[in-house]
C-alpha atoms as a PDB file:
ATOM      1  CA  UNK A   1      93.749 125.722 136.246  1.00  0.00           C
ATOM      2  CA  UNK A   2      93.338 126.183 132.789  1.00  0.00           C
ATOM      3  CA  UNK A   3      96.164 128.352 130.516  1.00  0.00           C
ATOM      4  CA  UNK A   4      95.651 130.206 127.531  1.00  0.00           C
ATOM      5  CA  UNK A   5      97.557 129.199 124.487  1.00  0.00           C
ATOM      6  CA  UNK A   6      98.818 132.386 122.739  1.00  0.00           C
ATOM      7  CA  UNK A   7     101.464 131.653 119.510  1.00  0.00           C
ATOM      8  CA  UNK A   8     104.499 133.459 119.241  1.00  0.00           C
ATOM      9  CA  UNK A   9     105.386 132.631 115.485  1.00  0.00           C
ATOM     10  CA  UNK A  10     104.331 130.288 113.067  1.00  0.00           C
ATOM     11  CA  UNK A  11     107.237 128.399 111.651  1.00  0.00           C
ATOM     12  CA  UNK A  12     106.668 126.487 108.039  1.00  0.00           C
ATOM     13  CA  UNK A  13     108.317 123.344 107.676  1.00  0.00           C
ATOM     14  CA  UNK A  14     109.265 122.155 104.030  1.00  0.00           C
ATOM     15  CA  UNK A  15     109.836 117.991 103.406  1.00  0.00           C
ATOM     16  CA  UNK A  16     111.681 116.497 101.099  1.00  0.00           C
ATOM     17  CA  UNK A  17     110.830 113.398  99.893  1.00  0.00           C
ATOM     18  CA  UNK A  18     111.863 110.989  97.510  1.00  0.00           C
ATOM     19  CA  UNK A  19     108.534 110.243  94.793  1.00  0.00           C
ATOM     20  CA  UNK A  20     108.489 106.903  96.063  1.00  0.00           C
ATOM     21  CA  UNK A  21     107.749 107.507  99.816  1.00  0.00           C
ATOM     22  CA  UNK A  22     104.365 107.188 100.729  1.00  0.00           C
ATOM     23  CA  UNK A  23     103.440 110.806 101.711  1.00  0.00           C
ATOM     24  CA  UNK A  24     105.045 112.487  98.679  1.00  0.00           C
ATOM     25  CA  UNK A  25     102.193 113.191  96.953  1.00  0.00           C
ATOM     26  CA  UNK A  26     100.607 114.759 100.019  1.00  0.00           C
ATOM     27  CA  UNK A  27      99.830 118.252 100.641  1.00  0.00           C
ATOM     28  CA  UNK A  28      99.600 118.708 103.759  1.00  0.00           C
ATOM     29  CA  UNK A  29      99.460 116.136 106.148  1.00  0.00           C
ATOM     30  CA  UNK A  30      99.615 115.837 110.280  1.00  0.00           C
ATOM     31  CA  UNK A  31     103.243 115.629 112.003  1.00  0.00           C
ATOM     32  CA  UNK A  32     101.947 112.674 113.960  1.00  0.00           C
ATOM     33  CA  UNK A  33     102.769 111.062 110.423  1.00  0.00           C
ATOM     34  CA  UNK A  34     106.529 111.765 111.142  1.00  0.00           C
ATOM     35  CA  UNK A  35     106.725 109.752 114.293  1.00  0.00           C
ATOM     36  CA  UNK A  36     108.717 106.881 112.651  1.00  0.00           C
ATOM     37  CA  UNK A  37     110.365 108.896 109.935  1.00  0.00           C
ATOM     38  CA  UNK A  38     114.247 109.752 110.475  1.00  0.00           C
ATOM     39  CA  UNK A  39     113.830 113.973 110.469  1.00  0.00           C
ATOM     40  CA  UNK A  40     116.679 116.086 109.516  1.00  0.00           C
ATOM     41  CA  UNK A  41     116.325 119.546 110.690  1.00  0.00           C
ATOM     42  CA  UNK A  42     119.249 122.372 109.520  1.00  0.00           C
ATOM     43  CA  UNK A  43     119.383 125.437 111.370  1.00  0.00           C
END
């Protein structure tokens, strides 16, 4: 049985990079990309 998918919120996430890391100059780029980077999230 299929399910709708209805969002509650849209959340922005900022990264901080140093210039040298490989997706600093991106603008926008997939999360899939984070998958082997060590993510630091402060609530």
């Amino acid at each position: 049985m299929p399910y709708d998918w209805i969002p509650l919120a849209e959340i922005p996430l900022l990264a901080i990079l140093p210039r040298s890391h490989p997706l600093a100059g991106a603008g926008v780029f997939p999360i899939q990309q984070y998958r082997r980077e060590t993510l630091i999230i402060r609530t």
